[in-house]
N, C-alpha and C. Protein backbone atom coordinates (compact mmCIF):
# COMPACT_ATOMS: atom_id res chain seq x y z
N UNK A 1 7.14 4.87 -32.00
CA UNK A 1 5.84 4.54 -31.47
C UNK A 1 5.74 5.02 -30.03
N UNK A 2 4.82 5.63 -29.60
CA UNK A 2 4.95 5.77 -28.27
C UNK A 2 3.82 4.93 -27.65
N UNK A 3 4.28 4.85 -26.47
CA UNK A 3 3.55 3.62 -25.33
C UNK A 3 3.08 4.18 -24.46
N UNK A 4 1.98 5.62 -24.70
CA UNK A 4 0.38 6.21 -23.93
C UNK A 4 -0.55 6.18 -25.10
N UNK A 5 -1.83 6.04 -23.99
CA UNK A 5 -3.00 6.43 -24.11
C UNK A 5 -3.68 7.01 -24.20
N UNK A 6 -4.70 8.32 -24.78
CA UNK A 6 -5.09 9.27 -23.76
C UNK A 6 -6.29 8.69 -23.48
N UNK A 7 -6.81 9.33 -22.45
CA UNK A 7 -7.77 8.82 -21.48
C UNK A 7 -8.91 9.44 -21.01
N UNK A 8 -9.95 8.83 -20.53
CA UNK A 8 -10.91 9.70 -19.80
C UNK A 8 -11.80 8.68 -19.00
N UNK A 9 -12.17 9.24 -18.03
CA UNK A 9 -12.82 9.19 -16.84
C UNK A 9 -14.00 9.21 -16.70
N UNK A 10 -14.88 8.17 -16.62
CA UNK A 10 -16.45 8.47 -16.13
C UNK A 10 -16.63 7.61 -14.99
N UNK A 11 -17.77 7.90 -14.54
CA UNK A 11 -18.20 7.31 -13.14
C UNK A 11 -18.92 6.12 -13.71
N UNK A 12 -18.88 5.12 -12.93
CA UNK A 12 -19.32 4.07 -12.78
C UNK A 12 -20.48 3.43 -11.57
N UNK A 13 -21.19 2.76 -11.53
CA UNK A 13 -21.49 1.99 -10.60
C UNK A 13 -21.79 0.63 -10.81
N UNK A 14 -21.12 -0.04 -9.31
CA UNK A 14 -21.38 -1.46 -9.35
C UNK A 14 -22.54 -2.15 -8.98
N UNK A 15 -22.90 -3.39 -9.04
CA UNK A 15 -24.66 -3.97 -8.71
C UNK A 15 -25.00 -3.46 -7.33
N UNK A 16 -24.14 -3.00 -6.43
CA UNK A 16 -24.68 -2.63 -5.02
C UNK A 16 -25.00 -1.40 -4.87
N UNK A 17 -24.61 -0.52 -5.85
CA UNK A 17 -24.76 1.06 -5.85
C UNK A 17 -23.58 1.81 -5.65
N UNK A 18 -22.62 1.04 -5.72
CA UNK A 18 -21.28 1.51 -4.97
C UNK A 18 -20.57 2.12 -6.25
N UNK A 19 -19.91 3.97 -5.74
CA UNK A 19 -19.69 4.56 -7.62
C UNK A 19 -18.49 4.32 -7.49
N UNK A 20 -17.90 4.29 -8.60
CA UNK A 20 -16.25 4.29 -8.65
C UNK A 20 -16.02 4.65 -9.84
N UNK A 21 -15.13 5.58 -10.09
CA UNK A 21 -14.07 5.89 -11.52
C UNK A 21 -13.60 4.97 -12.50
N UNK A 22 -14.04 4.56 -13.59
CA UNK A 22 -13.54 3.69 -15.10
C UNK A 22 -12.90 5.17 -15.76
N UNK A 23 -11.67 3.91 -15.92
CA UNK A 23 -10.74 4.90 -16.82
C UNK A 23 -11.01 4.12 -18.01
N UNK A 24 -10.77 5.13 -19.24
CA UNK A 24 -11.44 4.39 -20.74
C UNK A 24 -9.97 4.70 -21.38
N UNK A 25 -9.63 3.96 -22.43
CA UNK A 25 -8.87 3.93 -23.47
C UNK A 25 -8.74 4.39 -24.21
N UNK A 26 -8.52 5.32 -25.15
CA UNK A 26 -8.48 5.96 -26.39
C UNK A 26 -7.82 5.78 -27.07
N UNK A 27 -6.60 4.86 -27.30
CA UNK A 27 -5.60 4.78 -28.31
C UNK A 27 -4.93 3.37 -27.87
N UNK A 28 -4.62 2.90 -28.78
CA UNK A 28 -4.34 0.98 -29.06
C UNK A 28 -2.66 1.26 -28.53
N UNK A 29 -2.18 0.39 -27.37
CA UNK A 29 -1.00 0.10 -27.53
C UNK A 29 -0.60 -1.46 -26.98
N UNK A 30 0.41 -1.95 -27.75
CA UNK A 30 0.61 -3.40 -27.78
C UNK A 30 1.14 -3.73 -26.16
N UNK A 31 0.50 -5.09 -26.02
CA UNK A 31 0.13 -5.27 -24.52
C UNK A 31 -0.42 -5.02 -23.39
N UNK A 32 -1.25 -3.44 -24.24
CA UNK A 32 -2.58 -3.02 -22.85
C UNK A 32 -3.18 -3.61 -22.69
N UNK A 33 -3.57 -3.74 -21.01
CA UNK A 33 -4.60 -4.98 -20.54
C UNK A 33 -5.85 -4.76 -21.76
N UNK A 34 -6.68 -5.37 -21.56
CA UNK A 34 -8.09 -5.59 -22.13
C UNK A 34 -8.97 -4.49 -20.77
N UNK A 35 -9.14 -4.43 -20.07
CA UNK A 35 -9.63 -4.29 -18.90
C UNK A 35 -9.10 -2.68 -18.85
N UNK A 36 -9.46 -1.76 -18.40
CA UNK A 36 -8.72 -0.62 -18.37
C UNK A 36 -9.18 -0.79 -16.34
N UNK A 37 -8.33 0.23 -15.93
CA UNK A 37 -8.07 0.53 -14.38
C UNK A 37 -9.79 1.18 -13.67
N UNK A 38 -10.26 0.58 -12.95
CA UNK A 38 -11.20 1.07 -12.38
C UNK A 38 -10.63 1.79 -10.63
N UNK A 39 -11.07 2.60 -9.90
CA UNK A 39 -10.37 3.70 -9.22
C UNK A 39 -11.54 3.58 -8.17
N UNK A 40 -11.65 3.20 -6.83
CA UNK A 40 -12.99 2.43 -5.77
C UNK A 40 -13.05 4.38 -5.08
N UNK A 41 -13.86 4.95 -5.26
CA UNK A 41 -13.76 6.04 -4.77
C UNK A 41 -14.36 6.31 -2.95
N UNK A 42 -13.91 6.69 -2.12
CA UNK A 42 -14.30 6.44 -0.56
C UNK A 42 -15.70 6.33 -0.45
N UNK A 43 -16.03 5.39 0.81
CA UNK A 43 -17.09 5.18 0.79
C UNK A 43 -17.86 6.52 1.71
N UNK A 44 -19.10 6.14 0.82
CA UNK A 44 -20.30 7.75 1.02
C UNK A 44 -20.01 8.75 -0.20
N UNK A 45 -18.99 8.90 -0.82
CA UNK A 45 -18.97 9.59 -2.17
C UNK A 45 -20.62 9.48 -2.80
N UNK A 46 -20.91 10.81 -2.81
CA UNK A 46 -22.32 10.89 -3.74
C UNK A 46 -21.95 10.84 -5.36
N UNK A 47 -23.20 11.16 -5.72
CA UNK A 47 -22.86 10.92 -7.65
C UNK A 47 -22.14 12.47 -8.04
N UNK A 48 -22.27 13.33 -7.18
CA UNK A 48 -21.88 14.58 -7.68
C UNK A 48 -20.47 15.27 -7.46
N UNK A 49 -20.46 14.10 -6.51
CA UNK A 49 -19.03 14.11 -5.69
C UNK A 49 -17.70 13.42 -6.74
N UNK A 50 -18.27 12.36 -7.44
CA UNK A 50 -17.66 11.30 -8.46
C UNK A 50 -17.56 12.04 -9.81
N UNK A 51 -18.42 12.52 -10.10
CA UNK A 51 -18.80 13.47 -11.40
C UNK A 51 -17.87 15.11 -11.29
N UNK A 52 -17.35 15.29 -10.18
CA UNK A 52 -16.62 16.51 -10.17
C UNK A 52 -15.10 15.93 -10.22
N UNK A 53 -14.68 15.08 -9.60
CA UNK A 53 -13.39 14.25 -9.07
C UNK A 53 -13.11 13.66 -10.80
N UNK A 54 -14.23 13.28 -11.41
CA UNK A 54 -14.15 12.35 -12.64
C UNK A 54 -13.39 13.76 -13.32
N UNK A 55 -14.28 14.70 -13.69
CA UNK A 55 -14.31 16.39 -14.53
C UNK A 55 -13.08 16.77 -14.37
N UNK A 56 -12.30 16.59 -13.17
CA UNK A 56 -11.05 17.07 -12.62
C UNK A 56 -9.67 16.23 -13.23
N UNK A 57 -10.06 15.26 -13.16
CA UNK A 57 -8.91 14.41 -13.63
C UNK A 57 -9.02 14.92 -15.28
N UNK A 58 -10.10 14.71 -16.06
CA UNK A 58 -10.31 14.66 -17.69
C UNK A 58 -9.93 16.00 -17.68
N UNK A 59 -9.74 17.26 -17.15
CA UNK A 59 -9.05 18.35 -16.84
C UNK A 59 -7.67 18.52 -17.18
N UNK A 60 -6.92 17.72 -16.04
CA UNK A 60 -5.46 18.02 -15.68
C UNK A 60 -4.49 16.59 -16.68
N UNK A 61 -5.70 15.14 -16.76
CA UNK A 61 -4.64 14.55 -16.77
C UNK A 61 -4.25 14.42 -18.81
N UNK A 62 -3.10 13.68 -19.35
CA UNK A 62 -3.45 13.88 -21.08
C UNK A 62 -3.62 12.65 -21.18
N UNK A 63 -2.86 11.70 -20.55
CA UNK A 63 -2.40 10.30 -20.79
C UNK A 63 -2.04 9.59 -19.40
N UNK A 64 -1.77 8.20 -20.34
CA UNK A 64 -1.67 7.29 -19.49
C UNK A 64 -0.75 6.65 -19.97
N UNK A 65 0.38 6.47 -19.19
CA UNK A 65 1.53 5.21 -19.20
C UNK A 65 1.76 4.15 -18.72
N UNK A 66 0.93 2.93 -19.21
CA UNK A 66 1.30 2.09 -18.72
C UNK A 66 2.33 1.24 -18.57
N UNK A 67 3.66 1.45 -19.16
CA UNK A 67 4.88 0.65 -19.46
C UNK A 67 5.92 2.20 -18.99
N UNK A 68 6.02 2.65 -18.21
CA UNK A 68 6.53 3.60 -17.74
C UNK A 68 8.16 3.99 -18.22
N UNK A 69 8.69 3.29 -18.09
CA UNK A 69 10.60 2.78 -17.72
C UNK A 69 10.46 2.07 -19.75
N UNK A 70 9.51 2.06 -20.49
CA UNK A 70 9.81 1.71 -21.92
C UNK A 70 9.97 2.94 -22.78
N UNK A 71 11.26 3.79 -23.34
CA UNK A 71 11.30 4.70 -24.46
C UNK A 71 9.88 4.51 -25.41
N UNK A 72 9.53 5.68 -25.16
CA UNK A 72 8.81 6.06 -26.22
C UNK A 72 9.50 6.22 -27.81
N UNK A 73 10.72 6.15 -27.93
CA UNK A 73 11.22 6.03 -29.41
C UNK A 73 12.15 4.78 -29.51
N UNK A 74 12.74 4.56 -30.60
CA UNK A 74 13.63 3.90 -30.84
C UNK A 74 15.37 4.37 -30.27
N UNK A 75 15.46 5.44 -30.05
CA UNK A 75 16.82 6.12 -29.80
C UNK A 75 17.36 5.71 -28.20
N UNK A 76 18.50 5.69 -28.59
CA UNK A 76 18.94 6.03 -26.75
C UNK A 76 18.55 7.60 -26.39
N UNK A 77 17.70 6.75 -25.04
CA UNK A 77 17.85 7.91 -24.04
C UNK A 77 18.68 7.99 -22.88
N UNK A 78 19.82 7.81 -22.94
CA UNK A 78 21.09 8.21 -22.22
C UNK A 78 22.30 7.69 -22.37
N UNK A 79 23.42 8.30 -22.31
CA UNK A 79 24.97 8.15 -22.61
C UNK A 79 24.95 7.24 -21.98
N UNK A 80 25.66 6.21 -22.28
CA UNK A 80 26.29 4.90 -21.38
C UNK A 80 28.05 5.63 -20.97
């Protein structure tokens, strides 16, 4: 079983107007928050500014690990 996500990125805004990055979920793994990671982007960021930064990440990134230091398989991964 492996323990990522893949992911993607849209812009958000909160009740004040303020944009920030929601990362979304795409794939079920046991013990992911409910809540996925929201990302407060500097303040004065325009919408076009958020929408390129968002484009960039859904670009480069595949996944998401949230349990980092947990094997993705059942096997040892290293000689004792």
């Amino acid at each position: 079983m492996s323990h990522k996500t893949r992911i993607v990125f849209t812009v958000k805004e909160t009740a004040d107007d303020v944009l920030y990055l929601h990362m979304e979920f795409l794939d079920q793994i046991p013990g992911l928050q409910d809540e996925p990671p929201a990302f407060d982007l500097k303040p004065g960021t325009d919408m076009a500014k958020a929408k390129e930064i968002a484009n960039y990440l859904n670009e480069n990134l595949a996944a998401y690990r949230p349990f980092p230091s947990r094997p993705t398989h059942g096997f040892q991964t290293f000689v004792k």
